[in-house]
N, C-alpha and C. Protein backbone atom coordinates (compact mmCIF):
# COMPACT_ATOMS: atom_id res chain seq x y z
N UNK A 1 31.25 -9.00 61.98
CA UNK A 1 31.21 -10.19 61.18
C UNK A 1 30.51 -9.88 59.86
N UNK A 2 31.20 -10.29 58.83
CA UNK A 2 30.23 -10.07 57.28
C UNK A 2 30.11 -11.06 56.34
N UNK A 3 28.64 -10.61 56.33
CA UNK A 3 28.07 -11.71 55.90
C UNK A 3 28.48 -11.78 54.61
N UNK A 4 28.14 -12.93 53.98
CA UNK A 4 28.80 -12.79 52.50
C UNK A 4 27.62 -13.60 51.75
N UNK A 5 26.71 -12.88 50.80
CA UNK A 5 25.14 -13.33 50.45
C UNK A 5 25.99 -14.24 49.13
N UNK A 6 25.38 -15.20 48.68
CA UNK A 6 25.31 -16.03 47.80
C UNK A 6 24.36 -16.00 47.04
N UNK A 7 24.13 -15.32 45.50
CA UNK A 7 22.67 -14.84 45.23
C UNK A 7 22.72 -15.81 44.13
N UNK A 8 21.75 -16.55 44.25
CA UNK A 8 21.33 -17.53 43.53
C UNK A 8 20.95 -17.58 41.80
N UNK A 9 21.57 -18.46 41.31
CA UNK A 9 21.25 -18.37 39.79
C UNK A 9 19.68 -17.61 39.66
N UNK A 10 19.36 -16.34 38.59
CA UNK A 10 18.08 -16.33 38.04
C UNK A 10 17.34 -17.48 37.01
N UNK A 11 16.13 -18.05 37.42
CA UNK A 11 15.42 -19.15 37.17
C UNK A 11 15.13 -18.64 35.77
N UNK A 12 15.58 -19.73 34.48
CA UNK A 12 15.47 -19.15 33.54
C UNK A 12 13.42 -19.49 33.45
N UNK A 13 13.20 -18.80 32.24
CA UNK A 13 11.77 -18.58 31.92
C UNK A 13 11.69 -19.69 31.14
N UNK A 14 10.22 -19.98 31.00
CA UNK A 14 9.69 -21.27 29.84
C UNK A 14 9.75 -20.46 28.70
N UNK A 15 9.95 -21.52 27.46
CA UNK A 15 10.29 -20.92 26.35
C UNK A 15 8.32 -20.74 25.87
N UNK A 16 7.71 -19.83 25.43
CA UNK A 16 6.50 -19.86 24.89
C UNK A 16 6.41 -20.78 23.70
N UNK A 17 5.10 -20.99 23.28
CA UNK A 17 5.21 -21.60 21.78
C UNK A 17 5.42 -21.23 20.58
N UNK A 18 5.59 -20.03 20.44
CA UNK A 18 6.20 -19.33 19.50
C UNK A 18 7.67 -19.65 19.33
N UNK A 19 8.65 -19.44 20.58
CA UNK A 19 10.07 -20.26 20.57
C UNK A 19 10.63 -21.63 20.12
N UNK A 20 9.02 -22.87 20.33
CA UNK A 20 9.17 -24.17 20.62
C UNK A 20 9.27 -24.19 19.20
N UNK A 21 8.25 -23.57 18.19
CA UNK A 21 8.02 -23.63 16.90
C UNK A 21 9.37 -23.36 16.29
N UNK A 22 9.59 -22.26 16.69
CA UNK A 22 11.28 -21.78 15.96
C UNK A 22 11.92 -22.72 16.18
N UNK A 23 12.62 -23.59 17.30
CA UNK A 23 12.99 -24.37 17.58
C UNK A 23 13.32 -25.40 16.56
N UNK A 24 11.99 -25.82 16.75
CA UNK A 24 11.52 -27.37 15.75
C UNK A 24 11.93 -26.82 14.07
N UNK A 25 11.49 -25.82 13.76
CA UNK A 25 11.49 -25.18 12.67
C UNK A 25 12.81 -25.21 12.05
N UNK A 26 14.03 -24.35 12.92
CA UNK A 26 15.66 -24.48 12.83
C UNK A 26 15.61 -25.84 12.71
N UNK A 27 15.63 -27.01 13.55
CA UNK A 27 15.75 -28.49 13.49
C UNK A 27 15.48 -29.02 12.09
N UNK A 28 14.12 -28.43 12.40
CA UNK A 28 13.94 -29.67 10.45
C UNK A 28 14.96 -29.45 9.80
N UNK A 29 15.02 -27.55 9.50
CA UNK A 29 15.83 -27.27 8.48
C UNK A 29 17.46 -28.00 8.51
N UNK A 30 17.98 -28.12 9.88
CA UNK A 30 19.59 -29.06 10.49
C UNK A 30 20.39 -27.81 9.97
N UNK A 31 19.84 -26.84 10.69
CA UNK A 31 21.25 -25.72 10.85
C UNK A 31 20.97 -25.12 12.13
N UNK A 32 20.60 -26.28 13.50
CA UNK A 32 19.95 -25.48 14.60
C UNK A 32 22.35 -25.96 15.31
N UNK A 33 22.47 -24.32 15.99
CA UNK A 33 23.60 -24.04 16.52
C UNK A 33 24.06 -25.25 18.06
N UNK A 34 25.00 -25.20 18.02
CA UNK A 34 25.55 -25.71 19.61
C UNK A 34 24.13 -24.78 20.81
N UNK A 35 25.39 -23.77 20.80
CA UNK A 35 24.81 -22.69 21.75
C UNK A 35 23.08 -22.86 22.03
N UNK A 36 22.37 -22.36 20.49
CA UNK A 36 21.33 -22.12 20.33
C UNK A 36 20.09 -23.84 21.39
N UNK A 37 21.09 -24.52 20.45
CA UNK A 37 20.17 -26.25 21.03
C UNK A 37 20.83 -26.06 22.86
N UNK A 38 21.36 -25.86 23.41
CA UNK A 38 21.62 -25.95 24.88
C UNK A 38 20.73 -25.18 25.42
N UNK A 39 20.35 -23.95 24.83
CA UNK A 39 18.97 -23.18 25.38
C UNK A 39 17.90 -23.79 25.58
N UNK A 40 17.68 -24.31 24.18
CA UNK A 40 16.38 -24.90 24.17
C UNK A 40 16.47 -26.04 25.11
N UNK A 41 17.03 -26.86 25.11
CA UNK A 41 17.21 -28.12 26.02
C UNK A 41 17.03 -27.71 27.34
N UNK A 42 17.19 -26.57 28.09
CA UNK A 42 16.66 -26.11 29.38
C UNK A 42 15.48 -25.12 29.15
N UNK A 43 15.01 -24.68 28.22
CA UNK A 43 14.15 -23.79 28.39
C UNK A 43 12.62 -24.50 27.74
N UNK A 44 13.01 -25.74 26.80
CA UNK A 44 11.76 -26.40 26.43
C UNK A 44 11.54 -27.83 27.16
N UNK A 45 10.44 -28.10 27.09
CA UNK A 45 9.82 -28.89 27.94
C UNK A 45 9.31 -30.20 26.15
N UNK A 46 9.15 -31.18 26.59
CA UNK A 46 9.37 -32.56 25.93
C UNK A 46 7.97 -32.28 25.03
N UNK A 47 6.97 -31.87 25.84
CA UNK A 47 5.49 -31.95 25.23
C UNK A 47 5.09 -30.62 24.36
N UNK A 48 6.15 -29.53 24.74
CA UNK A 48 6.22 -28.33 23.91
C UNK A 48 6.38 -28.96 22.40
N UNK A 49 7.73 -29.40 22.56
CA UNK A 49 8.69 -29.90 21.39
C UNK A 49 8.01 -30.39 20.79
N UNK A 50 6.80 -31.81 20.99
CA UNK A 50 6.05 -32.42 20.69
C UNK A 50 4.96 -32.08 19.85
N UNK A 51 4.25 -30.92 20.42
CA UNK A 51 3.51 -30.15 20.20
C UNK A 51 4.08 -29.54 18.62
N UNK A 52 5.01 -28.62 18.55
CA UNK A 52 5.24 -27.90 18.05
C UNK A 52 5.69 -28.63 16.90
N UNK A 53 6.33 -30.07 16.83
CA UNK A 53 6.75 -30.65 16.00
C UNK A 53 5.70 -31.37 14.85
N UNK A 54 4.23 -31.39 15.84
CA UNK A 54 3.48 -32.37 15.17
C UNK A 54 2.59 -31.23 13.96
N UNK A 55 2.58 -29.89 14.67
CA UNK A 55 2.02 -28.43 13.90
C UNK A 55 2.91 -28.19 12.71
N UNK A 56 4.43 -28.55 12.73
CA UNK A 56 5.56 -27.98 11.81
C UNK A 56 5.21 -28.74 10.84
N UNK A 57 4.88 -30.22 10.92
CA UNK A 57 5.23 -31.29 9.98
C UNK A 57 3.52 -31.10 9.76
N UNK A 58 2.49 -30.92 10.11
CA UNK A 58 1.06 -30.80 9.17
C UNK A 58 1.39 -29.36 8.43
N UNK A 59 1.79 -28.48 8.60
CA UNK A 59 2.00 -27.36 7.62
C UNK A 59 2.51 -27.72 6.41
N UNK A 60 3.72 -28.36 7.13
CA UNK A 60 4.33 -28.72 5.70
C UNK A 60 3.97 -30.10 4.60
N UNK A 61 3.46 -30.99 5.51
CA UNK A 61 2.45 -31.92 4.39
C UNK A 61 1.34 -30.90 3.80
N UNK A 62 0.60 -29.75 4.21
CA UNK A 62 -0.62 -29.09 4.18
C UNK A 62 -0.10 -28.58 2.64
N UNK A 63 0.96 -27.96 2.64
CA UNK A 63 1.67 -26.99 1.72
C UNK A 63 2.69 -27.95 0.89
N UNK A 64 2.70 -28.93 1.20
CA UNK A 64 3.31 -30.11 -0.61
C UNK A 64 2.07 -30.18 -1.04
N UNK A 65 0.64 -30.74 -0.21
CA UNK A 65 -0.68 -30.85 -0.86
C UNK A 65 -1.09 -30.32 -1.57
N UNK A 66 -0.70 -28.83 -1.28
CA UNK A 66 -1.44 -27.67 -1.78
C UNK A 66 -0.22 -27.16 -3.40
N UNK A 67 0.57 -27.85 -3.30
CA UNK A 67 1.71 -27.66 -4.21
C UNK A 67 1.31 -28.45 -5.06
N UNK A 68 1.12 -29.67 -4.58
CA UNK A 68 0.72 -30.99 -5.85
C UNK A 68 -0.35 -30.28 -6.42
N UNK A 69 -1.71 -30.30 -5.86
CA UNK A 69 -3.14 -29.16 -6.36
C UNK A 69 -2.97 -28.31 -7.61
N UNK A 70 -1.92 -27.33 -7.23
CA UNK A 70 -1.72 -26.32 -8.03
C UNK A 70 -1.14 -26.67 -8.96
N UNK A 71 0.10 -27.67 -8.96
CA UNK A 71 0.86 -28.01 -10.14
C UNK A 71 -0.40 -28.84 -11.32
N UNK A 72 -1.13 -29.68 -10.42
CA UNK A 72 -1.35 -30.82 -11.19
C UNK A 72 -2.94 -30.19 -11.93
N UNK A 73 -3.70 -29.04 -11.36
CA UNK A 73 -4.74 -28.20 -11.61
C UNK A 73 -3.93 -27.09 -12.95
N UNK A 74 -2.93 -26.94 -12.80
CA UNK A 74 -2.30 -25.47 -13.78
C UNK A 74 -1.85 -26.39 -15.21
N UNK A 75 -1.91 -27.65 -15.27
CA UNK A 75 -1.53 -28.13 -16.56
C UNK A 75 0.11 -28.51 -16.39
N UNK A 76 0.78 -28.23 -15.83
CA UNK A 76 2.09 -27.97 -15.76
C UNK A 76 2.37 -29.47 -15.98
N UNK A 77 1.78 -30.32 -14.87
CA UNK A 77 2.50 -31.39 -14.72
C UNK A 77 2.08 -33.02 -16.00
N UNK A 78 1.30 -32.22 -16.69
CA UNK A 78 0.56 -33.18 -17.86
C UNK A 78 1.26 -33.09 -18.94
């Protein structure tokens, strides 16, 4: 009699926060792929996303701030 094994899907891995960031990062920019977003959708977790989204968007207020500063400190904008 033979047996016939059924080997079970490999359990994909959590995406680290380095991934979640890329993630969010592709998103803002809106050139994140089919393919690419179905990964993430099983490999990230809601509070990652969260996480990573709330870090993406203080960088980038951090760095218009720091843009206004410089413009409005260099004379440029007077």
């Amino acid at each position: 009699m033979s047996e016939s094994k059924v080997e079970a899907p490999m359990p994909q891995r959590k995406a680290g926060p380095v991934e979640a960031l890329r993630a969010v990062v592709w998103s803002f920019c809106g050139i994140r792929g089919s393919a690419a977003y179905e990964r993430d959708v099983q490999r990230l977790g809601p509070g990652q996303v969260i996480i990573a989204g709330l870090v993406a968007a203080s960088v980038f207020i951090g760095t218009l701030v720091l843009l206004v500063r410089w413009v409005v400190g260099s004379g440029v904008a007077g």
